[in-house]
PDB file of N, CA and C in Angstrom:
ATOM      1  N   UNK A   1       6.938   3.437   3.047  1.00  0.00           N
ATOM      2  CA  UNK A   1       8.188   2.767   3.276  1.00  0.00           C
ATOM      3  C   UNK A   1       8.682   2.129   1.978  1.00  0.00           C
ATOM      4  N   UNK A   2       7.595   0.824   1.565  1.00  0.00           N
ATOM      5  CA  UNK A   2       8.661   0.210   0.179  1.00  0.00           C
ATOM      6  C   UNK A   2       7.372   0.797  -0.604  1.00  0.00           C
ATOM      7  N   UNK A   3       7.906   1.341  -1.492  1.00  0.00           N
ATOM      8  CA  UNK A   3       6.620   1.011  -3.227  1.00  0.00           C
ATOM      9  C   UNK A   3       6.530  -0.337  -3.667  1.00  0.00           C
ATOM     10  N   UNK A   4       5.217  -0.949  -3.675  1.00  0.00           N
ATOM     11  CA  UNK A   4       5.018  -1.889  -4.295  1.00  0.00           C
ATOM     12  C   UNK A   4       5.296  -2.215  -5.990  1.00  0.00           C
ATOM     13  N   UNK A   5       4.730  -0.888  -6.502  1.00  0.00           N
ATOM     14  CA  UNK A   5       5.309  -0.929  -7.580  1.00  0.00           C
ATOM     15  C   UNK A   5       6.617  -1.462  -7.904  1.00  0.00           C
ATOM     16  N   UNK A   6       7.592  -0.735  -7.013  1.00  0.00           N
ATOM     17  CA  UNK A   6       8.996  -0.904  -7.743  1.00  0.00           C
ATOM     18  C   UNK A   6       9.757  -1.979  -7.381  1.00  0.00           C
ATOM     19  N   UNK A   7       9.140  -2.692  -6.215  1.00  0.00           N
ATOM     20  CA  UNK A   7       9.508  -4.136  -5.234  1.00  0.00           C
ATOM     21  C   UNK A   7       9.392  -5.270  -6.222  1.00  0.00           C
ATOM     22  N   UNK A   8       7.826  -4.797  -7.239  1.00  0.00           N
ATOM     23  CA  UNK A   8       7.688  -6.050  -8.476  1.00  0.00           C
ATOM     24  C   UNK A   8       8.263  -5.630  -9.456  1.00  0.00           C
ATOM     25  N   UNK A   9       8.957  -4.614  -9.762  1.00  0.00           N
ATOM     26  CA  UNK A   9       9.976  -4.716 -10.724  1.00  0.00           C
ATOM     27  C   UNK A   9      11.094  -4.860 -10.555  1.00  0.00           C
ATOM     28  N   UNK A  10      11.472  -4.825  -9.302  1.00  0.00           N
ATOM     29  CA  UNK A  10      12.967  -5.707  -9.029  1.00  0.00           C
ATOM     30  C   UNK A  10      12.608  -6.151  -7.538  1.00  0.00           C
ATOM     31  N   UNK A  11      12.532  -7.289  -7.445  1.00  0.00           N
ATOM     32  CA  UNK A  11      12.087  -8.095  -6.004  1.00  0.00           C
ATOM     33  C   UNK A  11      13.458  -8.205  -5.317  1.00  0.00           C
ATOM     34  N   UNK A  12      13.762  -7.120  -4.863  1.00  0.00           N
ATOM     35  CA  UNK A  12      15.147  -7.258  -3.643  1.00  0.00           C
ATOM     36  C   UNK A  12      14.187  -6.418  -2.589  1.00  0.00           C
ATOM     37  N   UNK A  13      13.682  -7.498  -1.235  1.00  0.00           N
ATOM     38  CA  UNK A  13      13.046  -6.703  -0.483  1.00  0.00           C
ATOM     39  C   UNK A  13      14.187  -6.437   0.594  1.00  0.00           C
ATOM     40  N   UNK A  14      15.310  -6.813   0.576  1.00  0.00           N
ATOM     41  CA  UNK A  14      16.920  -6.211   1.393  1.00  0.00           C
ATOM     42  C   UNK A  14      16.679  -4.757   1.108  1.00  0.00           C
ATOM     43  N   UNK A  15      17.056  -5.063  -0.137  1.00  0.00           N
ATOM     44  CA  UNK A  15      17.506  -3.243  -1.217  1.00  0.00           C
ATOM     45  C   UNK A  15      16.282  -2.507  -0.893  1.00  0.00           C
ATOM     46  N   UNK A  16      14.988  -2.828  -0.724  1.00  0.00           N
ATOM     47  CA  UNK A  16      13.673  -1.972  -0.829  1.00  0.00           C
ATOM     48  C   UNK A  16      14.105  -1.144   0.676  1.00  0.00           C
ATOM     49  N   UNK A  17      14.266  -2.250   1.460  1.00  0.00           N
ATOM     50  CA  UNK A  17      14.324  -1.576   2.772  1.00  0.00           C
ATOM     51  C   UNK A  17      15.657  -0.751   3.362  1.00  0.00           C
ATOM     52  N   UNK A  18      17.077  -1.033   2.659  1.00  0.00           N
ATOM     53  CA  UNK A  18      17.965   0.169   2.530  1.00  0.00           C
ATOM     54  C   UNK A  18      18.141   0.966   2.413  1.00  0.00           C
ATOM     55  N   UNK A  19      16.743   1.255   0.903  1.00  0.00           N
ATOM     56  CA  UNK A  19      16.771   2.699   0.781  1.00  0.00           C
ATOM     57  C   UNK A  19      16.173   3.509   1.189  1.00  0.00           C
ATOM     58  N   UNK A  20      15.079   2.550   1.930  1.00  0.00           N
ATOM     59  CA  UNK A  20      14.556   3.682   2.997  1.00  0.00           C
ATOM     60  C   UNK A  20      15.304   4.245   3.986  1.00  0.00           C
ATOM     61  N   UNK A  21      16.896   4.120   4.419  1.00  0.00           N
ATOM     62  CA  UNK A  21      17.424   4.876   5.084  1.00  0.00           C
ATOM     63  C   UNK A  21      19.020   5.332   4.493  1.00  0.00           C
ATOM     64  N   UNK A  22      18.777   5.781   3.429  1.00  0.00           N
ATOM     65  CA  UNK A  22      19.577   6.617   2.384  1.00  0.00           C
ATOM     66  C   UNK A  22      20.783   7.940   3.076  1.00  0.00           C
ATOM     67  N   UNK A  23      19.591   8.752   3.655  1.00  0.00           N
ATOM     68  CA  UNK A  23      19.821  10.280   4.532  1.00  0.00           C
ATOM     69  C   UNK A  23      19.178   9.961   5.866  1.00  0.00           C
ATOM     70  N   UNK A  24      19.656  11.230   6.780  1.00  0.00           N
ATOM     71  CA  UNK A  24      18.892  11.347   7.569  1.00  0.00           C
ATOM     72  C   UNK A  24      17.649  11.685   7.477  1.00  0.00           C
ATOM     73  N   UNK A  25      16.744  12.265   6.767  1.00  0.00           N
ATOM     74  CA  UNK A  25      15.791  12.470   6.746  1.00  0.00           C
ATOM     75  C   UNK A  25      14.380  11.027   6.431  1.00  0.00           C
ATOM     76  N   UNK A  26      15.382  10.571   5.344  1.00  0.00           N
ATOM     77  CA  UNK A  26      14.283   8.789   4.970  1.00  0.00           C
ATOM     78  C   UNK A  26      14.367   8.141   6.256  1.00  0.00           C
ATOM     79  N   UNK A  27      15.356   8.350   6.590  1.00  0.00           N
ATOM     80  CA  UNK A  27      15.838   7.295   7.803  1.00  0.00           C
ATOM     81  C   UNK A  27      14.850   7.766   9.123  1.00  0.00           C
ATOM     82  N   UNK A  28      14.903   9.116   9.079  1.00  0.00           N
ATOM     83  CA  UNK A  28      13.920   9.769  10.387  1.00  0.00           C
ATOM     84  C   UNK A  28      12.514   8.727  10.154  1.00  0.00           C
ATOM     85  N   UNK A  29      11.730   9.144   8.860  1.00  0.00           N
ATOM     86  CA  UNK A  29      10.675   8.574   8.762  1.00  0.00           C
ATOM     87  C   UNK A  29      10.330   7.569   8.773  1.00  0.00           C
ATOM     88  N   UNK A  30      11.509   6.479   8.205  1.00  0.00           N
ATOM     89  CA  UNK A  30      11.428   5.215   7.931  1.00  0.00           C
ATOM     90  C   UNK A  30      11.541   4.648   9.731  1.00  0.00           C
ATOM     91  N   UNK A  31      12.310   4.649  10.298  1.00  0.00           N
ATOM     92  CA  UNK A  31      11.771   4.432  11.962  1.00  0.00           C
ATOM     93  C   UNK A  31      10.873   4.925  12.120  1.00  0.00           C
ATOM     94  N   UNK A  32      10.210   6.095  12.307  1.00  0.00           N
ATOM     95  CA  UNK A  32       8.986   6.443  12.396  1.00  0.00           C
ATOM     96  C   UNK A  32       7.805   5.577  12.296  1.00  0.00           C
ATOM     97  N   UNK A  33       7.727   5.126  11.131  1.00  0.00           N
ATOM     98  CA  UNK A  33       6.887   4.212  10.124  1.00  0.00           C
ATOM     99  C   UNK A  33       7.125   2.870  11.234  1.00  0.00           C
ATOM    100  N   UNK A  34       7.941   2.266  10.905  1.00  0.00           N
ATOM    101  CA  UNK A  34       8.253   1.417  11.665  1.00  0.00           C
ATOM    102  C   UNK A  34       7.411   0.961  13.048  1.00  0.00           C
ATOM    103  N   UNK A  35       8.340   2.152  13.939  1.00  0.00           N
ATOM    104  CA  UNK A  35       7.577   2.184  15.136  1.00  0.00           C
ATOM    105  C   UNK A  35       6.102   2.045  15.039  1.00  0.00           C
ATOM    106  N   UNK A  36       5.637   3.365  14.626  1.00  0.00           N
ATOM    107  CA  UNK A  36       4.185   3.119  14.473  1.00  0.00           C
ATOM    108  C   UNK A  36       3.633   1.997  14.154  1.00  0.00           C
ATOM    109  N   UNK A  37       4.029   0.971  13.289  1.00  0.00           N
ATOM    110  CA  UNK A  37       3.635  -0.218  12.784  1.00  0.00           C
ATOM    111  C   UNK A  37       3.633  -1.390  13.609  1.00  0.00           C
ATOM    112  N   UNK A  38       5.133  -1.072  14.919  1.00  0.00           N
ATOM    113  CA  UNK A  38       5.068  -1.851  15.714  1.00  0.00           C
ATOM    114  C   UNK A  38       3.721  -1.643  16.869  1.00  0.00           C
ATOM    115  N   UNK A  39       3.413  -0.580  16.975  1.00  0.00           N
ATOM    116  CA  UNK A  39       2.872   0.210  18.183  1.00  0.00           C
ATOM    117  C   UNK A  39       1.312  -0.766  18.036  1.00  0.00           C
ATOM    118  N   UNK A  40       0.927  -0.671  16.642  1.00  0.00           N
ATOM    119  CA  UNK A  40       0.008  -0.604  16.363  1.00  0.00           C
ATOM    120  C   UNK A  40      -0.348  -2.461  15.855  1.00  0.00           C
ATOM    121  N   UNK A  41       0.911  -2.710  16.124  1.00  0.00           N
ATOM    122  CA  UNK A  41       0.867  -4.247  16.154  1.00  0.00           C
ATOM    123  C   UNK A  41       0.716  -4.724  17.926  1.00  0.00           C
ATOM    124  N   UNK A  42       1.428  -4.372  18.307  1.00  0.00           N
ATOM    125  CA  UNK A  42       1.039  -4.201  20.128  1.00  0.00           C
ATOM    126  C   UNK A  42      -0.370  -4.225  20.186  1.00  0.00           C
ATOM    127  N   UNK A  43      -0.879  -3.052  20.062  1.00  0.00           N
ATOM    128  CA  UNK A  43      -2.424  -2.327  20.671  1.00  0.00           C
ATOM    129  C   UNK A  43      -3.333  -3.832  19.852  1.00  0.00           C
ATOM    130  N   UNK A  44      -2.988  -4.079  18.857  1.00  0.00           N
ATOM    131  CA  UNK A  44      -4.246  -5.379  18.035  1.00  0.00           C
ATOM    132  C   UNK A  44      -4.111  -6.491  18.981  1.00  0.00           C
ATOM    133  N   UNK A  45      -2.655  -7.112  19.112  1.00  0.00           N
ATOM    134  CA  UNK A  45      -2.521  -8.292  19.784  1.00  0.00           C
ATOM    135  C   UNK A  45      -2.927  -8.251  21.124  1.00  0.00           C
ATOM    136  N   UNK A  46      -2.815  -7.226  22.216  1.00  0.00           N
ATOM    137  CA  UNK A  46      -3.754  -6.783  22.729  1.00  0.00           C
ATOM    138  C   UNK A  46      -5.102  -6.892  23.133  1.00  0.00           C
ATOM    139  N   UNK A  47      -5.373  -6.013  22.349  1.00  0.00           N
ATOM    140  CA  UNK A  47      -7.016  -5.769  22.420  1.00  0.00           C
ATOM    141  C   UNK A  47      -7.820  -7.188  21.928  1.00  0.00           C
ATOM    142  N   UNK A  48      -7.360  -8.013  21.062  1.00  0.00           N
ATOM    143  CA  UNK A  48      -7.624  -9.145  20.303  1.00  0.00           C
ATOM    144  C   UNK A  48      -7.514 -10.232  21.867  1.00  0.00           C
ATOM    145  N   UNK A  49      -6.836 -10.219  22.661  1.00  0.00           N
ATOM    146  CA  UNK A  49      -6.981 -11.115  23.873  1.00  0.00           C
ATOM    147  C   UNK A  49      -7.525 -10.698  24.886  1.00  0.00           C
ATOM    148  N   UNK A  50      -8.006  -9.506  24.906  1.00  0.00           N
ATOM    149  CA  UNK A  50      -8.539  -8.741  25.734  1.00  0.00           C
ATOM    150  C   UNK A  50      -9.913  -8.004  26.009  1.00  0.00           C
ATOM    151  N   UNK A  51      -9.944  -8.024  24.411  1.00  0.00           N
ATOM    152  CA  UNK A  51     -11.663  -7.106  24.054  1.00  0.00           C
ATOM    153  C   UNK A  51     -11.836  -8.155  23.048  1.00  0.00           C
ATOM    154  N   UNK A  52     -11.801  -9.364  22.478  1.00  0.00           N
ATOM    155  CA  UNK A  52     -11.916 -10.111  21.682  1.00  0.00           C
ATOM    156  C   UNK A  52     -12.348  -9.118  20.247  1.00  0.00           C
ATOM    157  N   UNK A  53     -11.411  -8.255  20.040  1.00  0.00           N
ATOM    158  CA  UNK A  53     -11.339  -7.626  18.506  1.00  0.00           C
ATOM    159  C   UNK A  53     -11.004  -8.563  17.617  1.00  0.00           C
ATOM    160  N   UNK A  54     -12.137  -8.942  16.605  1.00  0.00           N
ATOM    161  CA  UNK A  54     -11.482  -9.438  15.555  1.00  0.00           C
ATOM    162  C   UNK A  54     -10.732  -9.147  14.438  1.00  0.00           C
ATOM    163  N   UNK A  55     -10.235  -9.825  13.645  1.00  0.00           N
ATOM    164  CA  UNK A  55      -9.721  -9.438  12.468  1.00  0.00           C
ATOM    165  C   UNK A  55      -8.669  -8.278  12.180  1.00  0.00           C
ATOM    166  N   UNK A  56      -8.132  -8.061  13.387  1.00  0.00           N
ATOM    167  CA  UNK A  56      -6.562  -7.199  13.246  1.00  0.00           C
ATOM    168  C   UNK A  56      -6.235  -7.168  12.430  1.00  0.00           C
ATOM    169  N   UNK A  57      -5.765  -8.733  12.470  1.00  0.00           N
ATOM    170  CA  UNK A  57      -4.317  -9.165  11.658  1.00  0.00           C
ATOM    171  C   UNK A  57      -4.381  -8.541   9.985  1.00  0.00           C
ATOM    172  N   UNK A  58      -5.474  -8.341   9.522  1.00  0.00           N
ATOM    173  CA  UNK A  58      -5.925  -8.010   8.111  1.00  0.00           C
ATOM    174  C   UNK A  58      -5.584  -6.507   7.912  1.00  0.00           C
ATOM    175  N   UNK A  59      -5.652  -5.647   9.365  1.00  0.00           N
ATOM    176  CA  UNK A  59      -5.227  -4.479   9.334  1.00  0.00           C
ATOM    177  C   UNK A  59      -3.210  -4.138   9.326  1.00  0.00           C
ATOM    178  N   UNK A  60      -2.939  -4.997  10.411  1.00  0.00           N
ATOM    179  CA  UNK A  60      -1.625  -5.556  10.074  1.00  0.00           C
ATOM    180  C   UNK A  60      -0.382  -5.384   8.827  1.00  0.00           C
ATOM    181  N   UNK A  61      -1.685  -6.612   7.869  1.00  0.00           N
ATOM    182  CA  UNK A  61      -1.144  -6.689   6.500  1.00  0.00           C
ATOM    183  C   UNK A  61      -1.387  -5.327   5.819  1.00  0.00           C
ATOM    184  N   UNK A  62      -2.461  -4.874   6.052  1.00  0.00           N
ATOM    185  CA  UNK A  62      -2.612  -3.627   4.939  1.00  0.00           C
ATOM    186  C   UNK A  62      -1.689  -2.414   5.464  1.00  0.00           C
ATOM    187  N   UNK A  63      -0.952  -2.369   6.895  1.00  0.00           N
ATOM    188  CA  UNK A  63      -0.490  -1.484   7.077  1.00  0.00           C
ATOM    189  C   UNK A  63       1.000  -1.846   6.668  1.00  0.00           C
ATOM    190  N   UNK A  64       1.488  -3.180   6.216  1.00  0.00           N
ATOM    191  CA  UNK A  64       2.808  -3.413   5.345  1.00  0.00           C
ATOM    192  C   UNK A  64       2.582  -2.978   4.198  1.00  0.00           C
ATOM    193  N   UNK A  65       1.566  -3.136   3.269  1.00  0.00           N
ATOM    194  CA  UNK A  65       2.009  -2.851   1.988  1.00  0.00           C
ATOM    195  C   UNK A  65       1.539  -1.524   1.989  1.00  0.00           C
ATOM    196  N   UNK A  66      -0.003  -0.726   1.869  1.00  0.00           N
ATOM    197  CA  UNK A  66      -0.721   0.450   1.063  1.00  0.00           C
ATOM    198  C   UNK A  66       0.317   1.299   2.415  1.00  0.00           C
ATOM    199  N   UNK A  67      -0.142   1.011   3.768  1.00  0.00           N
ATOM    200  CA  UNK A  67       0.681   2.109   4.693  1.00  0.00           C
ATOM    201  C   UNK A  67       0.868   2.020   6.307  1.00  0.00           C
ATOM    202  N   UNK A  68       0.967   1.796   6.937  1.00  0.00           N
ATOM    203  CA  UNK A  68       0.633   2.535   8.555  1.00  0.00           C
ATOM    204  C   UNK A  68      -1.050   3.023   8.812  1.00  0.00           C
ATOM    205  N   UNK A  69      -1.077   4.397   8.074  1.00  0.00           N
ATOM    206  CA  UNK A  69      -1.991   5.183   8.001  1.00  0.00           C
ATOM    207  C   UNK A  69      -3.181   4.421   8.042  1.00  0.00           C
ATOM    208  N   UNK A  70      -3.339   3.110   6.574  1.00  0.00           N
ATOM    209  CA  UNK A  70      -4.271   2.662   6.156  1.00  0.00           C
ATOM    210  C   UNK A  70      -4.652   1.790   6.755  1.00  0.00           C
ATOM    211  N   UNK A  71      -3.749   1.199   7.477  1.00  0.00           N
ATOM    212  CA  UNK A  71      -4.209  -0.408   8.475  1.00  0.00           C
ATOM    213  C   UNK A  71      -4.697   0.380   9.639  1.00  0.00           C
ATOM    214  N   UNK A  72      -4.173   1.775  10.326  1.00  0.00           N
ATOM    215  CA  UNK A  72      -4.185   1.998  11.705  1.00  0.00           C
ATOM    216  C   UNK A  72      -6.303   2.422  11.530  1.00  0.00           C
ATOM    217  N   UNK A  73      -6.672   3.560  10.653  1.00  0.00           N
ATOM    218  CA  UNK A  73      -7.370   3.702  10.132  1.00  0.00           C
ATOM    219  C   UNK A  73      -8.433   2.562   9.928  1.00  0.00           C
ATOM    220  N   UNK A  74      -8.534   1.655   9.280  1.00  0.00           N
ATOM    221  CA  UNK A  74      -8.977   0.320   8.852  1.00  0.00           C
ATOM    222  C   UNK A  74      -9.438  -0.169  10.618  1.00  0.00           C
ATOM    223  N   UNK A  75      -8.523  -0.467  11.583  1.00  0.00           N
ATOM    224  CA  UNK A  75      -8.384  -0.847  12.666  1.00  0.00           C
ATOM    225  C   UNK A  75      -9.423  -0.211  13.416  1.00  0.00           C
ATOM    226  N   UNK A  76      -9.286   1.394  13.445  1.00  0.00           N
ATOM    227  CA  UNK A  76     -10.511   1.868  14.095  1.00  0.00           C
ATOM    228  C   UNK A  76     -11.656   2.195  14.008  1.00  0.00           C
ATOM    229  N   UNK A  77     -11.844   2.172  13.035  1.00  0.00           N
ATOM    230  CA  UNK A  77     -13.065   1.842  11.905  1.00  0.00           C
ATOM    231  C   UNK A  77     -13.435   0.178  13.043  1.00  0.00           C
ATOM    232  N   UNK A  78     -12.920  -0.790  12.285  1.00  0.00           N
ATOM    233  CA  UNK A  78     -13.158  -2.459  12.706  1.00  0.00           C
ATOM    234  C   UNK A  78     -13.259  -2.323  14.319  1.00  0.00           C
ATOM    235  N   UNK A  79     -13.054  -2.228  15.202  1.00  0.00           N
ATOM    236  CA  UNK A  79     -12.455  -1.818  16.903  1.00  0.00           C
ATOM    237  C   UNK A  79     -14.146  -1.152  16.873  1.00  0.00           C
ATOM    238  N   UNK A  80     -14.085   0.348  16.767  1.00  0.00           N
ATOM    239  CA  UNK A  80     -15.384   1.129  16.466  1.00  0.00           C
ATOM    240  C   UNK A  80     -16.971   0.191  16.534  1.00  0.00           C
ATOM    241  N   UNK A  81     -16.482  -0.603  15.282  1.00  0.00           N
ATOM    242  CA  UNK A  81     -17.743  -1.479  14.780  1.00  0.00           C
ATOM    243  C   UNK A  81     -18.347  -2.252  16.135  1.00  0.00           C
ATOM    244  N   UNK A  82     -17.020  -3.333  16.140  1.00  0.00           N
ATOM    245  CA  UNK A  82     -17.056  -4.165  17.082  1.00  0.00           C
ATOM    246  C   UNK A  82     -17.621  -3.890  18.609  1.00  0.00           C
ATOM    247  N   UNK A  83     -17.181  -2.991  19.065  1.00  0.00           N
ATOM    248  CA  UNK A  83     -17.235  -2.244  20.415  1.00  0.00           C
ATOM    249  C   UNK A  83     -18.498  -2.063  20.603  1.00  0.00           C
ATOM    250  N   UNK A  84     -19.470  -1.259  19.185  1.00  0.00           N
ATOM    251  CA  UNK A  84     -20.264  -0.515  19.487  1.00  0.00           C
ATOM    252  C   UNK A  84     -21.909  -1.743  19.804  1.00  0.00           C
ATOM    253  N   UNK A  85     -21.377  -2.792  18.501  1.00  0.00           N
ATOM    254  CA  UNK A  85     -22.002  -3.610  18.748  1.00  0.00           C
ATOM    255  C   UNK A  85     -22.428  -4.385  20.327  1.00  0.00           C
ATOM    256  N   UNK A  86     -21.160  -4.589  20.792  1.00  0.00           N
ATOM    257  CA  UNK A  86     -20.960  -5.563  22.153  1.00  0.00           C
ATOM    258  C   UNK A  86     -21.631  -4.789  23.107  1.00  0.00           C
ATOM    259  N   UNK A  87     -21.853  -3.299  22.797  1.00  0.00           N
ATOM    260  CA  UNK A  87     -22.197  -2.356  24.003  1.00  0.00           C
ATOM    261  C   UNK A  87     -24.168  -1.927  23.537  1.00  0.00           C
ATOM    262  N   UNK A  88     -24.575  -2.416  23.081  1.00  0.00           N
ATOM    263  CA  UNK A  88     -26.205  -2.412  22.136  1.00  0.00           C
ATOM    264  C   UNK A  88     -26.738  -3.673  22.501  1.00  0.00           C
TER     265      UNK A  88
END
């Protein structure tokens, strides 16, 4: 969605997020992204009151800046851990 890189060379996080919907095509993905980010903010807050998962929120953050991919990833990995433990 934003490059970090280019956010610290000009800190307009308005403008970062405009141009993610330029065309139709950025724009397809950039909701995309989005959604997923929301989805996956749902399923933590969730499971975190529910299966007492810790430490979401850390997945959260990493899925704003590095990606989606990397927090959702990160998450089931952490979820995985947790689970397997409670069930041993």
């Amino acid at each position: 969605m934003v490059e970090v890189a280019s956010l610290i060379a000009k800190p307009d996080i308005i403008g970062a997020f405009a141009a993610s919907f330029v065309n139709p095509y950025s724009s397809g993905c950039s909701v995309d992204v989005i959604a997923c980010w929301l989805m996956l903010t749902i399923w933590i807050i969730y499971e975190a009151k529910n299966r007492q998962i810790k430490y979401g929120w850390i997945c959260l953050i990493l899925g704003l800046f590095p990606g989606v991919a990397v927090g959702f990833a990160l998450y089931l990995n952490l979820r995985f851990r947790q689970l397997s433990t409670l069930h041993n």
